[in-house]
Protein backbone atom coordinates (compact mmCIF):
# COMPACT_ATOMS: atom_id res chain seq x y z
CA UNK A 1 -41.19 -62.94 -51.67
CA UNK A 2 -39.46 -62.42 -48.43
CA UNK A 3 -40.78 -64.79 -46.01
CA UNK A 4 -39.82 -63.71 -41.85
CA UNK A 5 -38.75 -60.63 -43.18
CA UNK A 6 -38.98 -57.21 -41.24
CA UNK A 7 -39.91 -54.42 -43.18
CA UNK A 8 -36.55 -52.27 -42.70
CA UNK A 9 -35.27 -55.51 -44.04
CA UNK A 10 -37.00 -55.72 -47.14
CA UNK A 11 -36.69 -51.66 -47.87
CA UNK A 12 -32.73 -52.65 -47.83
CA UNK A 13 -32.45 -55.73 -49.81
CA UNK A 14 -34.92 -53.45 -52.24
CA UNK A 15 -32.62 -50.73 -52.60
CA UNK A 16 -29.54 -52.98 -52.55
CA UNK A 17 -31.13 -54.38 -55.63
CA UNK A 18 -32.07 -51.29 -57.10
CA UNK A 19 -28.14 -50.27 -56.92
CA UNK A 20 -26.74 -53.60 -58.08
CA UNK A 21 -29.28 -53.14 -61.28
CA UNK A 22 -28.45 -49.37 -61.81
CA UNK A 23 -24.52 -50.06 -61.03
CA UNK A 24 -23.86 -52.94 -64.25
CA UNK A 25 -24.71 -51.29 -67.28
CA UNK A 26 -26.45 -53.71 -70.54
CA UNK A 27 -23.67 -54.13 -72.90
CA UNK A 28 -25.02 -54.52 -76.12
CA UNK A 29 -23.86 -56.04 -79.44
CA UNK A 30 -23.01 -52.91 -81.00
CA UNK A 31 -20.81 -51.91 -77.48
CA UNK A 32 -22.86 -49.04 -76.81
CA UNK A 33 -23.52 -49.24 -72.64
CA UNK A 34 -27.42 -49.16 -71.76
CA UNK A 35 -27.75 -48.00 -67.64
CA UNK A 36 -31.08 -49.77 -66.51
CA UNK A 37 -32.98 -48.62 -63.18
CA UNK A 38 -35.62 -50.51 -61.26
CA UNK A 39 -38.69 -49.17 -59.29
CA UNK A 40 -39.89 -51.54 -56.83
CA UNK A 41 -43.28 -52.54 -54.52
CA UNK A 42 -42.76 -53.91 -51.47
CA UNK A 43 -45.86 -55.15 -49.50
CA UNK A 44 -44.69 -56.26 -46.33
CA UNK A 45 -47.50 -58.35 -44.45
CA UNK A 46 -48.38 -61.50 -42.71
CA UNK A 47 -50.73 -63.31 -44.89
CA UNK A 48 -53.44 -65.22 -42.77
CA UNK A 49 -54.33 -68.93 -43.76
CA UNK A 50 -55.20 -68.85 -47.07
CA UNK A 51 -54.91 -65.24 -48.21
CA UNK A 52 -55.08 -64.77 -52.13
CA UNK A 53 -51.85 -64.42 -53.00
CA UNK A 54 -52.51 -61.93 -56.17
CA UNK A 55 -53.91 -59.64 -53.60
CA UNK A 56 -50.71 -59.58 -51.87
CA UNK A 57 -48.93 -59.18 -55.61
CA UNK A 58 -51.79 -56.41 -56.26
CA UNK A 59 -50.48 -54.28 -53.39
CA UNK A 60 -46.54 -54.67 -54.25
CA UNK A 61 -46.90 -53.91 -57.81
CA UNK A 62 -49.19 -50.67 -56.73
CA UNK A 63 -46.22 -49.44 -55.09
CA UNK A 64 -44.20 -50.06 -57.32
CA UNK A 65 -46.40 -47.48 -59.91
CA UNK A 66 -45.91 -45.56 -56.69
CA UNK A 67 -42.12 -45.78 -57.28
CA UNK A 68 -42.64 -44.67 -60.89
CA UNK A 69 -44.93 -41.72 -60.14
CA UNK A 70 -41.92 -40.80 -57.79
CA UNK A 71 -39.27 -40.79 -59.79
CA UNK A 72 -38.07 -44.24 -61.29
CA UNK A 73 -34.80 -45.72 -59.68
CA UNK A 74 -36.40 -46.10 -56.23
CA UNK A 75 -38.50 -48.33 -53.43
CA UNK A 76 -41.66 -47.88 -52.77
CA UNK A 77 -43.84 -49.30 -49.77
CA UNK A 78 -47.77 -50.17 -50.17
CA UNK A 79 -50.03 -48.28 -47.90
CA UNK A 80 -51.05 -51.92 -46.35
């Protein structure tokens, strides 16, 4: 959540996040390096008074299966 953010904005903090996740590998116990990706939703909107908020969750995590479809490793807008 990204309040009085534009949505150019949000698309770059998404993908900066997306690059910091993908750029420091999982070390794990046995040493062996694990690279994780992210895929993720943004919904960029301005909720009126009172707006369900799991609507506004609905729409950012059905781009992010958007993200998935495309890909993996990527930003994905909702169509709202």
């Amino acid at each position: 959540i990204l309040p009085d953010t534009p949505r150019e904005l949000a698309g770059v903090i998404a993908h900066r996040l997306c690059t910091a996740i993908r750029d420091q590998p999982l070390c794990l116990a046995s040493g062996e390096q694990v690279v994780l990706t992210a895929s993720i939703g943004v919904h960029v909107c301005i909720p009126v008074q009172g707006a369900c908020w799991q609507s506004l969750l609905d729409a950012a995590d059905a781009a992010m299966y958007v993200a998935k479809r495309n890909g993996r490793d990527r930003v994905a807008f909702s169509a709202g």
